[in-house]
N, C-alpha and C. Protein backbone atom coordinates (compact mmCIF):
# COMPACT_ATOMS: atom_id res chain seq x y z
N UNK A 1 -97.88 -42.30 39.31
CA UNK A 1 -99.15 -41.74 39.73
C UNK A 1 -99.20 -41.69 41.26
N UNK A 2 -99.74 -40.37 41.71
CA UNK A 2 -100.24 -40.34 42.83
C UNK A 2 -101.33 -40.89 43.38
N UNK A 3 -101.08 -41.68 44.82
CA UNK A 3 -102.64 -41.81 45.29
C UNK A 3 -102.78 -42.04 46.62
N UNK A 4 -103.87 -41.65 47.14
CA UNK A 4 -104.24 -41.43 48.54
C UNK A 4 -105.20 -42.75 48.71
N UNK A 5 -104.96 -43.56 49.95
CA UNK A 5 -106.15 -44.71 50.06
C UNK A 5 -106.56 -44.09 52.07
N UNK A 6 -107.58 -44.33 52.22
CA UNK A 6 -108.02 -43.73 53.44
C UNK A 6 -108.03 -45.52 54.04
N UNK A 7 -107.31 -46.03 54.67
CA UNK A 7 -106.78 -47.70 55.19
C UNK A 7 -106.86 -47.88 56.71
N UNK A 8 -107.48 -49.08 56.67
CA UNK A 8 -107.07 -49.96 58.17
C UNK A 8 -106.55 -51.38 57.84
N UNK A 9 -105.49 -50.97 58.66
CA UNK A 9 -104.20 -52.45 58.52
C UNK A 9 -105.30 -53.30 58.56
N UNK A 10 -106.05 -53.29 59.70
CA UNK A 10 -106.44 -55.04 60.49
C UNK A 10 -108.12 -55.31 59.03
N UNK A 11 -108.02 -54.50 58.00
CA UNK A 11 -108.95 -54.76 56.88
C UNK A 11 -108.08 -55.59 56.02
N UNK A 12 -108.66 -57.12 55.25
CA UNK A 12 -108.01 -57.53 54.34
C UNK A 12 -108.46 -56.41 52.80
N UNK A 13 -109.49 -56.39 53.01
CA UNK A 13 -109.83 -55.36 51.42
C UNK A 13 -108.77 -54.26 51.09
N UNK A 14 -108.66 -53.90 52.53
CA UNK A 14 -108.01 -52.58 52.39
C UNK A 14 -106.24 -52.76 51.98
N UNK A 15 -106.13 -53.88 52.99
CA UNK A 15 -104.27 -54.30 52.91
C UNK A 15 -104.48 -54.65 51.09
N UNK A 16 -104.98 -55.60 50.56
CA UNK A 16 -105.37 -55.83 49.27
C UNK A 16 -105.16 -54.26 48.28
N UNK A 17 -105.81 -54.03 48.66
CA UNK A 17 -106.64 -52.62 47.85
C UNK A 17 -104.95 -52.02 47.90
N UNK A 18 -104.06 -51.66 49.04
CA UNK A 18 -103.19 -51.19 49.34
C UNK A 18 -102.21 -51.70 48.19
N UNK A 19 -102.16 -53.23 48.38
CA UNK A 19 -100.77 -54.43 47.38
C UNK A 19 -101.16 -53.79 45.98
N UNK A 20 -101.95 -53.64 45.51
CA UNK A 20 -102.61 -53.39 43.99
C UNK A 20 -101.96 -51.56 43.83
N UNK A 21 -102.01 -51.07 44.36
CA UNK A 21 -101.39 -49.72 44.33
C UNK A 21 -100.10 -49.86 43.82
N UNK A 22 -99.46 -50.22 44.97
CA UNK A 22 -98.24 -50.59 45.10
C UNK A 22 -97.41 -51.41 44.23
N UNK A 23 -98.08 -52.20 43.70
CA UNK A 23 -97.96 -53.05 42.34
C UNK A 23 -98.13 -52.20 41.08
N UNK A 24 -98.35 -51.71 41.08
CA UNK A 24 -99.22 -50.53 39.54
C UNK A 24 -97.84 -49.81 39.67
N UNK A 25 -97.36 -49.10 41.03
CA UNK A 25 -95.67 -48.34 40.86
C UNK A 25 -96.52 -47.03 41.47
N UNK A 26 -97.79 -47.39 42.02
CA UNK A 26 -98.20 -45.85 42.78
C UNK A 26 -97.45 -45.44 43.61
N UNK A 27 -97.12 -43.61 43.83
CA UNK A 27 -96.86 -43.29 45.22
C UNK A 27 -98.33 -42.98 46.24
N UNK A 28 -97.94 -44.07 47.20
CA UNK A 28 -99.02 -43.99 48.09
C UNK A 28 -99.02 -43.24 49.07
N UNK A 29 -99.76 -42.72 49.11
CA UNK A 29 -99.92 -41.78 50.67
C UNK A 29 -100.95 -42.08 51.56
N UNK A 30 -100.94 -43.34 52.76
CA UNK A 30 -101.73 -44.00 53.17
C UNK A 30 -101.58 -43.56 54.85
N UNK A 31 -103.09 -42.78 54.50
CA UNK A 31 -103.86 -42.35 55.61
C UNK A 31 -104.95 -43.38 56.50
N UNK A 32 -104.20 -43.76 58.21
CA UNK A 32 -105.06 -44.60 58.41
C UNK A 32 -106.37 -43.31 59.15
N UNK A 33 -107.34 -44.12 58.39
CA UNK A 33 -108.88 -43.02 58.85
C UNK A 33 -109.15 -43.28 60.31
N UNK A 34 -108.61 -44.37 60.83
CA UNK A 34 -109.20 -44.50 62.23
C UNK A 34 -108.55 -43.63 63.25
N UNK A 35 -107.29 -43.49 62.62
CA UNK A 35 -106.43 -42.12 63.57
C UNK A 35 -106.57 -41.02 63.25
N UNK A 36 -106.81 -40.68 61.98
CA UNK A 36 -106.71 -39.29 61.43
C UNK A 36 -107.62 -39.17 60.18
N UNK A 37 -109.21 -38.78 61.13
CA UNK A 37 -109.75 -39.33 59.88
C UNK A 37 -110.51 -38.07 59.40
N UNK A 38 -110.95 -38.57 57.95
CA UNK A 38 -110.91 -36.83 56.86
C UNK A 38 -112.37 -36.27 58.28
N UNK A 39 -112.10 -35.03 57.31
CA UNK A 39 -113.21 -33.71 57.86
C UNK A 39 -114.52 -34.51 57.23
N UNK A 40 -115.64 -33.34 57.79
CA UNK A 40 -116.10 -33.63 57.01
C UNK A 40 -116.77 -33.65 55.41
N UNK A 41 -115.92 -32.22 55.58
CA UNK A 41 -116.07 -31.79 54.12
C UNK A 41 -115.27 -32.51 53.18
N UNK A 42 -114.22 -32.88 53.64
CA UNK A 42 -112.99 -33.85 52.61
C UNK A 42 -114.31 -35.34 52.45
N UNK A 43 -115.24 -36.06 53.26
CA UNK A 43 -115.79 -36.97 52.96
C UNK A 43 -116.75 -37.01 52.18
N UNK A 44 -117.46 -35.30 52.45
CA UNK A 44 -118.59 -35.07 51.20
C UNK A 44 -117.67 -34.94 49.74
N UNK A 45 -116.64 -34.43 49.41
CA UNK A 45 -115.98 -34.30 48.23
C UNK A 45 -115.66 -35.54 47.75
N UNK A 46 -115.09 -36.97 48.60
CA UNK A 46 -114.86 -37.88 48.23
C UNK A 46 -116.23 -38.52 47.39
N UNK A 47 -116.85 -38.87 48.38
CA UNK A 47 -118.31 -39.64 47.84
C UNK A 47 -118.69 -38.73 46.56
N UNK A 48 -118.68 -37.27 46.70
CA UNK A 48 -119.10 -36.72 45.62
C UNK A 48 -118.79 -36.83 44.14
N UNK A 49 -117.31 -37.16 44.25
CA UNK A 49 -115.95 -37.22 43.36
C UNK A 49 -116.11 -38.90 42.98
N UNK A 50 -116.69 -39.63 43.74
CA UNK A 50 -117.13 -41.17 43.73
C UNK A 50 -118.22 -41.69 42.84
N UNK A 51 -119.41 -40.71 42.99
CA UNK A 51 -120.46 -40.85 42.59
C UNK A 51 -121.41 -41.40 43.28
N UNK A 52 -121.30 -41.50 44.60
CA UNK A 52 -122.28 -41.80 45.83
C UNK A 52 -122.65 -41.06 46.98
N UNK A 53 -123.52 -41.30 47.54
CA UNK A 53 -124.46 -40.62 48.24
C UNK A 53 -123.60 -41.16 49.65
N UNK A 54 -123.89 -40.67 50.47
CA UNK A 54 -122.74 -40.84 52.03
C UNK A 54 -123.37 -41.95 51.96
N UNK A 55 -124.73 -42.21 52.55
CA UNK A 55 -125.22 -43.67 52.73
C UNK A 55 -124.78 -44.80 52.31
N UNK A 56 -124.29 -44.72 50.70
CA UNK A 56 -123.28 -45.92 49.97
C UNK A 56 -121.99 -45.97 50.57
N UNK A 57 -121.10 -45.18 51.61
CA UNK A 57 -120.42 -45.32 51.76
C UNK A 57 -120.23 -45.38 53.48
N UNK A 58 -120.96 -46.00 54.04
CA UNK A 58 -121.47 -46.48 55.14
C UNK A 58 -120.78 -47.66 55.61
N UNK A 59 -120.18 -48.33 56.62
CA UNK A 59 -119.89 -49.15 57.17
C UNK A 59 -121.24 -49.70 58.17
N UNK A 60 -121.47 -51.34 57.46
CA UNK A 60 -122.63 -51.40 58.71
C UNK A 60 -122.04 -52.73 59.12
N UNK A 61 -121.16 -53.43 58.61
CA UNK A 61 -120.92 -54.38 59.86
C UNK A 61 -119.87 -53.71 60.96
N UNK A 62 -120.39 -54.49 62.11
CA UNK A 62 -119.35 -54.42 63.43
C UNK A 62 -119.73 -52.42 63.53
N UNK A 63 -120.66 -51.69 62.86
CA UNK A 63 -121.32 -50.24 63.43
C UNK A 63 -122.57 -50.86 64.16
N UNK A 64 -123.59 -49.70 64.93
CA UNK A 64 -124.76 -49.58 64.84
C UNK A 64 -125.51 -48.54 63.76
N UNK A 65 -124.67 -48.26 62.81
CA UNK A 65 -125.63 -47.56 61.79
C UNK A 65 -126.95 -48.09 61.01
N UNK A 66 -127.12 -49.03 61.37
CA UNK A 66 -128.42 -49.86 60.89
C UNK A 66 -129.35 -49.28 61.94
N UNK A 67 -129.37 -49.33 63.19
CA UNK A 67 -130.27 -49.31 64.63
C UNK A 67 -130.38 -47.67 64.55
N UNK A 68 -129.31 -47.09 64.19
CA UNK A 68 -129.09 -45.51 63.94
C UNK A 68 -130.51 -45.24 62.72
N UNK A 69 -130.43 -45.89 62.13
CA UNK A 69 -131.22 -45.68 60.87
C UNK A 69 -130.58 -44.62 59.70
N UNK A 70 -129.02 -44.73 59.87
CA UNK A 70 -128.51 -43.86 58.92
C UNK A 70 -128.31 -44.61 57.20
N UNK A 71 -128.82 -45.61 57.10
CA UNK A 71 -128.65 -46.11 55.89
C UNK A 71 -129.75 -45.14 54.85
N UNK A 72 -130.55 -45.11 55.98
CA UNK A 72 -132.00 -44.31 55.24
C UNK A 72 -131.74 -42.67 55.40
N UNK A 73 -130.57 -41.86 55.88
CA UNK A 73 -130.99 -41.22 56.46
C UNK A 73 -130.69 -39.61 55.89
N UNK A 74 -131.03 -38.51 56.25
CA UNK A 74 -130.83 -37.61 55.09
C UNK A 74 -129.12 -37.43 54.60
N UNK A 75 -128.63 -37.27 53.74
CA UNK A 75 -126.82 -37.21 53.40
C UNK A 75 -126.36 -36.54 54.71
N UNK A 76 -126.44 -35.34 55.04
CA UNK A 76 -125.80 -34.23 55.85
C UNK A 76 -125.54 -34.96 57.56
N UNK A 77 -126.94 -35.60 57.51
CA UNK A 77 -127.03 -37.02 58.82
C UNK A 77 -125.81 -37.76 58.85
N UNK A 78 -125.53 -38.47 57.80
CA UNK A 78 -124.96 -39.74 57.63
C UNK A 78 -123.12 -39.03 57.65
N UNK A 79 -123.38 -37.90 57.25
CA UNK A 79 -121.73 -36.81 57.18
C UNK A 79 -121.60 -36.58 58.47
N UNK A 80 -122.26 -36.22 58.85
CA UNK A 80 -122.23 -35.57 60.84
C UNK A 80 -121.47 -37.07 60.96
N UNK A 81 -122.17 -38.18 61.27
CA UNK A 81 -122.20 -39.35 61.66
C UNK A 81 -120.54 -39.61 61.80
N UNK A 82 -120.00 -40.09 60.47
CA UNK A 82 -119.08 -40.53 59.55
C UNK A 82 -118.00 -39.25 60.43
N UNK A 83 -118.09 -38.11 60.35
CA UNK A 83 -117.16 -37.48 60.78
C UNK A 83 -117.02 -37.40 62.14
N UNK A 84 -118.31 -37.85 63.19
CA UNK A 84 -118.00 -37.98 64.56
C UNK A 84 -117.10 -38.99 64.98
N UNK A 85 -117.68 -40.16 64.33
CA UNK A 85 -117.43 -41.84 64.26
C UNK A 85 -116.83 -42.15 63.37
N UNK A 86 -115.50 -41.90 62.99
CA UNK A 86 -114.91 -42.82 61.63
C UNK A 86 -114.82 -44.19 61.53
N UNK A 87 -115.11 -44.91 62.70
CA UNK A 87 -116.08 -46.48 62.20
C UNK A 87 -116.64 -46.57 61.32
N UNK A 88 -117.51 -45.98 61.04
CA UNK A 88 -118.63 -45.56 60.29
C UNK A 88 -118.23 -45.80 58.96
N UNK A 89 -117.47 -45.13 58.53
CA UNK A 89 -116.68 -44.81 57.17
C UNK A 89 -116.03 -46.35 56.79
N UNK A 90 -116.63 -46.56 55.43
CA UNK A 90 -116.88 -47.84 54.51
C UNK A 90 -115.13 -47.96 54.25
N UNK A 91 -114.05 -48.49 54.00
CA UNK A 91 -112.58 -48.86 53.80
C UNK A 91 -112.93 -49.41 52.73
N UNK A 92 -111.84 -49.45 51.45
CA UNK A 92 -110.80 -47.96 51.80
C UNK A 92 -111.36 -47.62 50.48
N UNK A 93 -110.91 -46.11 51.05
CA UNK A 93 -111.94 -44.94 49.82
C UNK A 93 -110.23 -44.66 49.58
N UNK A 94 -109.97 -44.52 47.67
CA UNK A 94 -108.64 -44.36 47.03
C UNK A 94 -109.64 -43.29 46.00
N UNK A 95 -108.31 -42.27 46.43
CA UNK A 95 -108.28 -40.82 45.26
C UNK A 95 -107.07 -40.65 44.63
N UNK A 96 -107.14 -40.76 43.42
CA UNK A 96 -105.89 -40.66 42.56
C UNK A 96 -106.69 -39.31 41.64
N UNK A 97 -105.67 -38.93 40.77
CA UNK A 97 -105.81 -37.95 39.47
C UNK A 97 -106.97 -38.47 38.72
N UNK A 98 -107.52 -39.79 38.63
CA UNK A 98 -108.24 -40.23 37.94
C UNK A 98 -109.73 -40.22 38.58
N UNK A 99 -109.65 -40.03 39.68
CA UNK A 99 -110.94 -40.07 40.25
C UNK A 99 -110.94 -40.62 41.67
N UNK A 100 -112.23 -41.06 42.41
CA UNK A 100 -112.37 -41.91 43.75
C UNK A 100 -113.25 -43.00 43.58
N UNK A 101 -112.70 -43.47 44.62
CA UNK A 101 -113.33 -45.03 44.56
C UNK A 101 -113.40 -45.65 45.72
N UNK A 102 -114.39 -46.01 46.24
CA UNK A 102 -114.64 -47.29 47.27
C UNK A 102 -114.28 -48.11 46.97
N UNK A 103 -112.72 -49.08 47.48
CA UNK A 103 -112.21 -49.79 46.86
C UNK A 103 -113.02 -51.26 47.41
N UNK A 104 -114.68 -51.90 47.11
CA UNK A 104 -114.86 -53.12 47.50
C UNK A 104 -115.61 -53.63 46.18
N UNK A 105 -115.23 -54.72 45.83
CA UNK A 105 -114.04 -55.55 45.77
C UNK A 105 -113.19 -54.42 45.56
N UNK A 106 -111.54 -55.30 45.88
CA UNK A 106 -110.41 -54.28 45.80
C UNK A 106 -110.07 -54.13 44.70
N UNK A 107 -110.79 -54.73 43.24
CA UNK A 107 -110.20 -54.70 41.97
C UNK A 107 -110.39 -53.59 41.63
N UNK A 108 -111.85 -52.60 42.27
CA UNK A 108 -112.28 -51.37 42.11
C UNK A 108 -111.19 -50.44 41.69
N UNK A 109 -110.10 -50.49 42.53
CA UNK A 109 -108.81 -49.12 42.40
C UNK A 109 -108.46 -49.40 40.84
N UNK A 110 -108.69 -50.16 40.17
CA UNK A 110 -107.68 -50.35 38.97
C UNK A 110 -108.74 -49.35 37.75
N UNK A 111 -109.70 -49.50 37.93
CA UNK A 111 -110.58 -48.34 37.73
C UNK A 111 -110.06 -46.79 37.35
N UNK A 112 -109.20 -46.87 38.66
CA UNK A 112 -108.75 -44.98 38.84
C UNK A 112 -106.89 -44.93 38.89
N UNK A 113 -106.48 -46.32 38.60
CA UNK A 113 -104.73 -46.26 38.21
C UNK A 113 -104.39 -46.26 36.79
């Protein structure tokens, strides 16, 4: 099985989230988001494909998206945001054939392997 995890090394969830792939016999294709991070249309498809609203997929520690008031804030807001600032963006979002997933806890991916 194929699968894409959107990763930052210096995240334990994410390195985690990563070992569990890799263990299953996935081919991974691991995109770090902080260098090369999706559009913003690739982030509305994810969450969409997820079953959450951008806001659920929000990073608020170590952001100011709380002070921003984007937790509350309309979707298209929180997409601008997320695609200016890939801080922003919650680690690690995994898309396989089976679906997407915010991998927190990291047991989440086993969900979509």
């Amino acid at each position: 099985m194929r699968a894409k995890i959107w990763h930052n090394p210096a995240c334990g969830t994410s390195r985690k989230t990563l070992a569990l792939l890799e263990e299953a016999g996935c081919e991974v294709e691991v995109i770090e988001y902080l260098k090369h991070p999706p559009s913003r249309a690739k982030l509305a498809q994810l969450y969409s494909d997820a079953g959450l609203a951008p806001a659920q997929g929000l990073r608020l520690r170590g952001t100011d998206a709380e002070e921003r008031g984007l937790p509350v804030a309309d979707p298209d807001i929180v997409l601008d945001a997320m695609a200016a600032d890939p801080r922003l963006i919650e680690r690690p979002l995994v898309e396989t054939s089976k679906g997407v997933r915010l991998c927190r806890p990291q047991e989440r991916v086993r969900e979509i392997i």
